[in-house]
N, C-alpha and C. Protein backbone atom coordinates (compact mmCIF):
# COMPACT_ATOMS: atom_id res chain seq x y z
N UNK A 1 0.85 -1.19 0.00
CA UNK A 1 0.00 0.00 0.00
C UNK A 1 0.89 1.24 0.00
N UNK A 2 0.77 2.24 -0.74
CA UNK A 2 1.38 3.82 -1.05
C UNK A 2 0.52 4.38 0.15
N UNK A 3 1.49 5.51 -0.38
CA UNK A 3 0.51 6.63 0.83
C UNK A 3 0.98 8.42 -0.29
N UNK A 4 -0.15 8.70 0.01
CA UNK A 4 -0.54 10.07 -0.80
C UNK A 4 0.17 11.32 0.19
N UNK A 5 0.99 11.93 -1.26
CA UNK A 5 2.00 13.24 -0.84
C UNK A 5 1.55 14.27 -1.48
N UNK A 6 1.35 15.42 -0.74
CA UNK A 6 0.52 16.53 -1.34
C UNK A 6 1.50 17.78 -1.65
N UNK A 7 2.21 17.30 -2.98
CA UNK A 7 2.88 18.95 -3.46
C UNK A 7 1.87 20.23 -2.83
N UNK A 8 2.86 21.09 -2.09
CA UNK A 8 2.28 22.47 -1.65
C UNK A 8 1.87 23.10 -2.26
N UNK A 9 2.06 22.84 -3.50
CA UNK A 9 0.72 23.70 -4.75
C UNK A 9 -0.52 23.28 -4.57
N UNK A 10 -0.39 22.26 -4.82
CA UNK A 10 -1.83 21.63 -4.57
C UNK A 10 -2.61 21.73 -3.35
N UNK A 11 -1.69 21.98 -2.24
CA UNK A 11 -2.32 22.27 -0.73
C UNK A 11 -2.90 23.62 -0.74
N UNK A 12 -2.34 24.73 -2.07
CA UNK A 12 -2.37 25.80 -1.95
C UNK A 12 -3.55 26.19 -2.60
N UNK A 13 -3.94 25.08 -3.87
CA UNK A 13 -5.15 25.02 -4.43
C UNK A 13 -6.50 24.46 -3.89
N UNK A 14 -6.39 24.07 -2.96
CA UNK A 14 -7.72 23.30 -1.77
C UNK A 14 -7.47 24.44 -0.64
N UNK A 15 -7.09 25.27 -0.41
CA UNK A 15 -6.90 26.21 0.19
C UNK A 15 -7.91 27.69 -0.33
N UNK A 16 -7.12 27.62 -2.09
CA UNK A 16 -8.09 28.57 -2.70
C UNK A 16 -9.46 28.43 -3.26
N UNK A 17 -9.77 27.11 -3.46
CA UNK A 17 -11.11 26.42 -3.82
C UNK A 17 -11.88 26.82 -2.85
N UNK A 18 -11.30 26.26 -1.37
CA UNK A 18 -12.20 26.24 -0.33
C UNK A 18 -12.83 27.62 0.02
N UNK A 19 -11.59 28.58 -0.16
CA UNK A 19 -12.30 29.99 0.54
C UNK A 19 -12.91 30.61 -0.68
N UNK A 20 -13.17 29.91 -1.92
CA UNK A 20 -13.77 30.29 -2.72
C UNK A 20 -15.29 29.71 -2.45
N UNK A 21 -15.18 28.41 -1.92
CA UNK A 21 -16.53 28.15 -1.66
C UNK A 21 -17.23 28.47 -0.39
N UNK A 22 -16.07 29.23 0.52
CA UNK A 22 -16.57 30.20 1.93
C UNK A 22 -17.29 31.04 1.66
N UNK A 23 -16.63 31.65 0.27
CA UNK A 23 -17.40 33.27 0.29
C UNK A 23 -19.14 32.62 -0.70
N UNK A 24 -18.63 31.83 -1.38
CA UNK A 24 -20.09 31.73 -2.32
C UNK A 24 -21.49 30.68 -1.71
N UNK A 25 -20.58 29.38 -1.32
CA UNK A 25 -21.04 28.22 -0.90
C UNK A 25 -20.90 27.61 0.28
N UNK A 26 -21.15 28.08 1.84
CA UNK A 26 -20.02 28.00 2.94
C UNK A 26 -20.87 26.16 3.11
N UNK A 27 -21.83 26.25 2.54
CA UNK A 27 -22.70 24.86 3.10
C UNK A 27 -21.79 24.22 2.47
N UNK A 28 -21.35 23.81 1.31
CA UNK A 28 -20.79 23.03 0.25
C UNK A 28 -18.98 22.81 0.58
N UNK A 29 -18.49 23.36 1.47
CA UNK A 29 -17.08 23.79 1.93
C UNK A 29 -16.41 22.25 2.50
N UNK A 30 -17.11 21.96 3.69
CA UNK A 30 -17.04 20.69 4.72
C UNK A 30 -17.04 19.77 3.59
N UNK A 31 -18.02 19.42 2.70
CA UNK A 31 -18.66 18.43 1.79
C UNK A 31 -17.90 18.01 1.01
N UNK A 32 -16.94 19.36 -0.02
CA UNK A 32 -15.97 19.41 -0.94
C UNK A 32 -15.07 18.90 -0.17
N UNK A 33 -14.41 18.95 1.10
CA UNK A 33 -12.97 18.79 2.21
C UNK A 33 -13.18 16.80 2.03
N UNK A 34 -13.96 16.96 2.51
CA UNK A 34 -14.42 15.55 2.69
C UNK A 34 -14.62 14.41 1.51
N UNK A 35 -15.15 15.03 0.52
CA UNK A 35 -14.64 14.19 -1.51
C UNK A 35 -13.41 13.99 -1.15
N UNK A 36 -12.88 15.03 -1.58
CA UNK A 36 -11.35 15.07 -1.67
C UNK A 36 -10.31 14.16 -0.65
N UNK A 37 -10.48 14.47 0.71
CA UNK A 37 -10.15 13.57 1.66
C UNK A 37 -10.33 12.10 0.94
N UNK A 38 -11.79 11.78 1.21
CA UNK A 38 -12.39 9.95 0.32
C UNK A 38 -11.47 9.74 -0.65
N UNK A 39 -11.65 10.86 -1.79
CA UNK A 39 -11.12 10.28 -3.12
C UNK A 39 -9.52 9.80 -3.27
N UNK A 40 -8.91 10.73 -2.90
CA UNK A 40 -7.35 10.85 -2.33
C UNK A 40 -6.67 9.66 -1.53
N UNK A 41 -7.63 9.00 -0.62
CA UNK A 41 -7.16 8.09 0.45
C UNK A 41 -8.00 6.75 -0.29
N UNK A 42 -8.63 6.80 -0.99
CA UNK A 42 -8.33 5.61 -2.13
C UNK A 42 -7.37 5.12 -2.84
N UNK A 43 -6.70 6.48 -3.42
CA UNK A 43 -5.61 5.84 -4.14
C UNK A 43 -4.50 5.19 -3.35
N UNK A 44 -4.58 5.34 -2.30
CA UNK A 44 -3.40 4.59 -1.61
C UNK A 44 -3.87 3.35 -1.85
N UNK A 45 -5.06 2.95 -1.92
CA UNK A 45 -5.17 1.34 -2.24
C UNK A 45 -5.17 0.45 -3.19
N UNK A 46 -5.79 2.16 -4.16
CA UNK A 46 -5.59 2.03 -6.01
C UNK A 46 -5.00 2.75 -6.77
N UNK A 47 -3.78 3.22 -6.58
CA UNK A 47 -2.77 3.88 -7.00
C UNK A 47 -3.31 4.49 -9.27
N UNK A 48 -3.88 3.28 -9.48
CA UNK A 48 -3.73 3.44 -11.04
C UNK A 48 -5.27 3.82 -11.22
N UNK A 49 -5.94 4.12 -10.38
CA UNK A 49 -7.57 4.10 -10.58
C UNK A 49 -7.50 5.17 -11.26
N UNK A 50 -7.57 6.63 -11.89
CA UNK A 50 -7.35 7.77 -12.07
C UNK A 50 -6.83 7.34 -13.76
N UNK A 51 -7.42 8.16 -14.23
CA UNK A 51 -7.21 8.01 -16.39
C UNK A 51 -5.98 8.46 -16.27
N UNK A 52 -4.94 8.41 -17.13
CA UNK A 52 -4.39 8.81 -17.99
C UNK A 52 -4.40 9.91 -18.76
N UNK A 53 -3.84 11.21 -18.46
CA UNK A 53 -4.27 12.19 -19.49
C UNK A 53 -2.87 12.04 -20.60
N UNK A 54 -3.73 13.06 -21.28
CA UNK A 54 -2.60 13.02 -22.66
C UNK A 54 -1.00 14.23 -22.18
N UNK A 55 -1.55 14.83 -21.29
CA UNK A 55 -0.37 15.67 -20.45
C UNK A 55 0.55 14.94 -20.45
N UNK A 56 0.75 13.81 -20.21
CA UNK A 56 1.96 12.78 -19.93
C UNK A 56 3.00 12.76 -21.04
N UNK A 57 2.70 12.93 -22.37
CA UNK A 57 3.98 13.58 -23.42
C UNK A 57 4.24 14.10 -23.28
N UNK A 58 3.78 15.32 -22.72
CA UNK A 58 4.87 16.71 -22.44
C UNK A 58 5.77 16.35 -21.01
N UNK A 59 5.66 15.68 -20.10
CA UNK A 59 6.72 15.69 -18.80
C UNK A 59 7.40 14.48 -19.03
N UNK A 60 6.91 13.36 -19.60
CA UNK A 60 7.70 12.50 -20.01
C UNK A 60 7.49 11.37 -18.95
N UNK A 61 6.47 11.56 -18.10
CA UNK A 61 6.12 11.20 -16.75
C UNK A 61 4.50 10.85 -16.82
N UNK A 62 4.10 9.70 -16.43
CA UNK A 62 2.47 9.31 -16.83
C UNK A 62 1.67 10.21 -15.55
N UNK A 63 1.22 11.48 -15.79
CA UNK A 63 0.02 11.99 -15.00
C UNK A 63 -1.62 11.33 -15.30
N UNK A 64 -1.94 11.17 -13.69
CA UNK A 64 -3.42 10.75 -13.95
C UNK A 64 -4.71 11.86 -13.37
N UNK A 65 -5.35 11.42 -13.93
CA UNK A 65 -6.25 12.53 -13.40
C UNK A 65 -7.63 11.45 -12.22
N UNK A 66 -7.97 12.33 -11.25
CA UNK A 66 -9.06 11.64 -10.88
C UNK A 66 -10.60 12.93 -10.81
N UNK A 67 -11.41 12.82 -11.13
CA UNK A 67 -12.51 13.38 -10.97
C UNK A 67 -13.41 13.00 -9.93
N UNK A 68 -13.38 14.40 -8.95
CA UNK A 68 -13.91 14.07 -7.35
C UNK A 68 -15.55 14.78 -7.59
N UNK A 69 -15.39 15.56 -7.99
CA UNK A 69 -16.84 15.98 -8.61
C UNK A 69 -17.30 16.17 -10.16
N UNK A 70 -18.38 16.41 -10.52
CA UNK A 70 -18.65 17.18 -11.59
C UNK A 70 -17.37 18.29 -12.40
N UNK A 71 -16.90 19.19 -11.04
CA UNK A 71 -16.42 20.22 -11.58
C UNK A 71 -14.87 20.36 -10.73
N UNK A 72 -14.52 19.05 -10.04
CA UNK A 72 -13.62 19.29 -9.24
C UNK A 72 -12.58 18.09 -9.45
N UNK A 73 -11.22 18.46 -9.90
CA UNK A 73 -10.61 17.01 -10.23
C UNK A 73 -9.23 17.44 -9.84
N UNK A 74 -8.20 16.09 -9.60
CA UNK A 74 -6.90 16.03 -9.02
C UNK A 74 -5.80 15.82 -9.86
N UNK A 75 -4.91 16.61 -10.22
CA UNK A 75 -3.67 15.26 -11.17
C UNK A 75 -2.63 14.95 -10.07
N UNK A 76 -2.41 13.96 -10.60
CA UNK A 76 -1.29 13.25 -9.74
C UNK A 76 -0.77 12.58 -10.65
N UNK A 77 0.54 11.85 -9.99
CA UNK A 77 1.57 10.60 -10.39
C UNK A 77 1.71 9.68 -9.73
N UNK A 78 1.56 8.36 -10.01
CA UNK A 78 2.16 7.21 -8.94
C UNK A 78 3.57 7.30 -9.21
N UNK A 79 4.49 7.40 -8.46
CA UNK A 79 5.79 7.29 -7.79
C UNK A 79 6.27 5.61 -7.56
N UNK A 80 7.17 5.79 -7.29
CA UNK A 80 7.90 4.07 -6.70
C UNK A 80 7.69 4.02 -5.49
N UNK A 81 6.99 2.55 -5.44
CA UNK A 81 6.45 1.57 -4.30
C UNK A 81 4.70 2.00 -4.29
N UNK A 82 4.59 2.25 -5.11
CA UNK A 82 3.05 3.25 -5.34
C UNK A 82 2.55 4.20 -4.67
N UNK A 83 3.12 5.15 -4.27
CA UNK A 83 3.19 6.05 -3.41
C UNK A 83 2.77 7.07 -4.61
N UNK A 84 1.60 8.42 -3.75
CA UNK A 84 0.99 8.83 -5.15
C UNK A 84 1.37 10.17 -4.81
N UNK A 85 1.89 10.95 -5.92
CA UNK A 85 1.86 12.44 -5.72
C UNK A 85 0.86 13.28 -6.15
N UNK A 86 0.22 14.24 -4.98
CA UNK A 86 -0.61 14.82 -5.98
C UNK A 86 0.08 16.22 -6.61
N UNK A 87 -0.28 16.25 -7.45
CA UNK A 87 -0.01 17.61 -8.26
C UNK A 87 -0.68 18.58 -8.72
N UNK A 88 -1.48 18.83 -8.62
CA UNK A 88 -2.96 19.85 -8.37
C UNK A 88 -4.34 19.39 -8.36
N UNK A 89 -5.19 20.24 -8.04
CA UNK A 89 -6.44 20.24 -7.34
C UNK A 89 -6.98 21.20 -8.73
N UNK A 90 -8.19 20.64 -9.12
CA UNK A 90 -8.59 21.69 -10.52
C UNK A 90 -9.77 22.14 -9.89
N UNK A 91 -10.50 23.58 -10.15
CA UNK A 91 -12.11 23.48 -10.28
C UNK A 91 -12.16 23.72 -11.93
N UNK A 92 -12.48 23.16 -11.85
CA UNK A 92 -12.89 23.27 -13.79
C UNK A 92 -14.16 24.65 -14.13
N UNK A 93 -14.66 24.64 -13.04
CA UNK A 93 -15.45 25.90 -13.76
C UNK A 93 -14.29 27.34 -13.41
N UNK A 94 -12.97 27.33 -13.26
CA UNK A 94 -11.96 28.34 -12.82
C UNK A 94 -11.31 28.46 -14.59
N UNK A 95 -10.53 29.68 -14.72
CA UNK A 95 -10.10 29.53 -15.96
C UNK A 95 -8.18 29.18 -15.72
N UNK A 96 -8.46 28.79 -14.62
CA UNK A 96 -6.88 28.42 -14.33
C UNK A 96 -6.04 27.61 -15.24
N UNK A 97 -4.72 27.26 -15.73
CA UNK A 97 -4.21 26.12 -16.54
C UNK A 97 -4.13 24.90 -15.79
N UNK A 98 -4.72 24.32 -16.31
CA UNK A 98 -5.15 22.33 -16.14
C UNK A 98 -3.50 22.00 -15.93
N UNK A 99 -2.13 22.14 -15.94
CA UNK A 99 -1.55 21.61 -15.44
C UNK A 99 0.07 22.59 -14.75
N UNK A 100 0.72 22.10 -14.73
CA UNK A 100 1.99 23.30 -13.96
C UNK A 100 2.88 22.32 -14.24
């Protein structure tokens, strides 16, 4: 079993989601913490569950994506011994760039 490492970008992006959903959605805040938590602490058990995006030609490195909501999704990498990195936190309705 891996265990999930959260690049500080990505800590920095569940940080800005959240107080985005303070100011608009404070009901929806706890709810979103808690997907993310679930979805995240799966992959330690299923490291490869998460697609494949086509991003992975450009780093040379297989990124996966997982979709925690409708509008809310993770990329990451499995690492050696399956240990998963995440690498950002998306809201897709944001016009942010899908990867870094």
């Amino acid at each position: 079993m891996g265990k999930v490492i959260w690049n500080p970008l990505a800590l920095d992006d569940l940080q800005r989601i959240g107080e985005y959903m303070r100011e608009t959605t404070p009901w929806k805040e706890q709810q979103f913490l808690g997907d993310i938590v679930e979805k995240t602490e799966q992959l330690e058990h299923q490291p490869h569950n998460g697609q494949k995006i086509s991003s992975s030609d450009i780093t040379g490195q297989e990124v996966r994506t997982l979709l925690v909501t409708k509008n809310l999704r993770v990329l990451y990498r499995v690492i050696p011994n399956d240990d998963v990195f995440i690498i950002q936190v998306l809201d897709l309705r944001s016009d942010r760039p899908s990867y870094r």
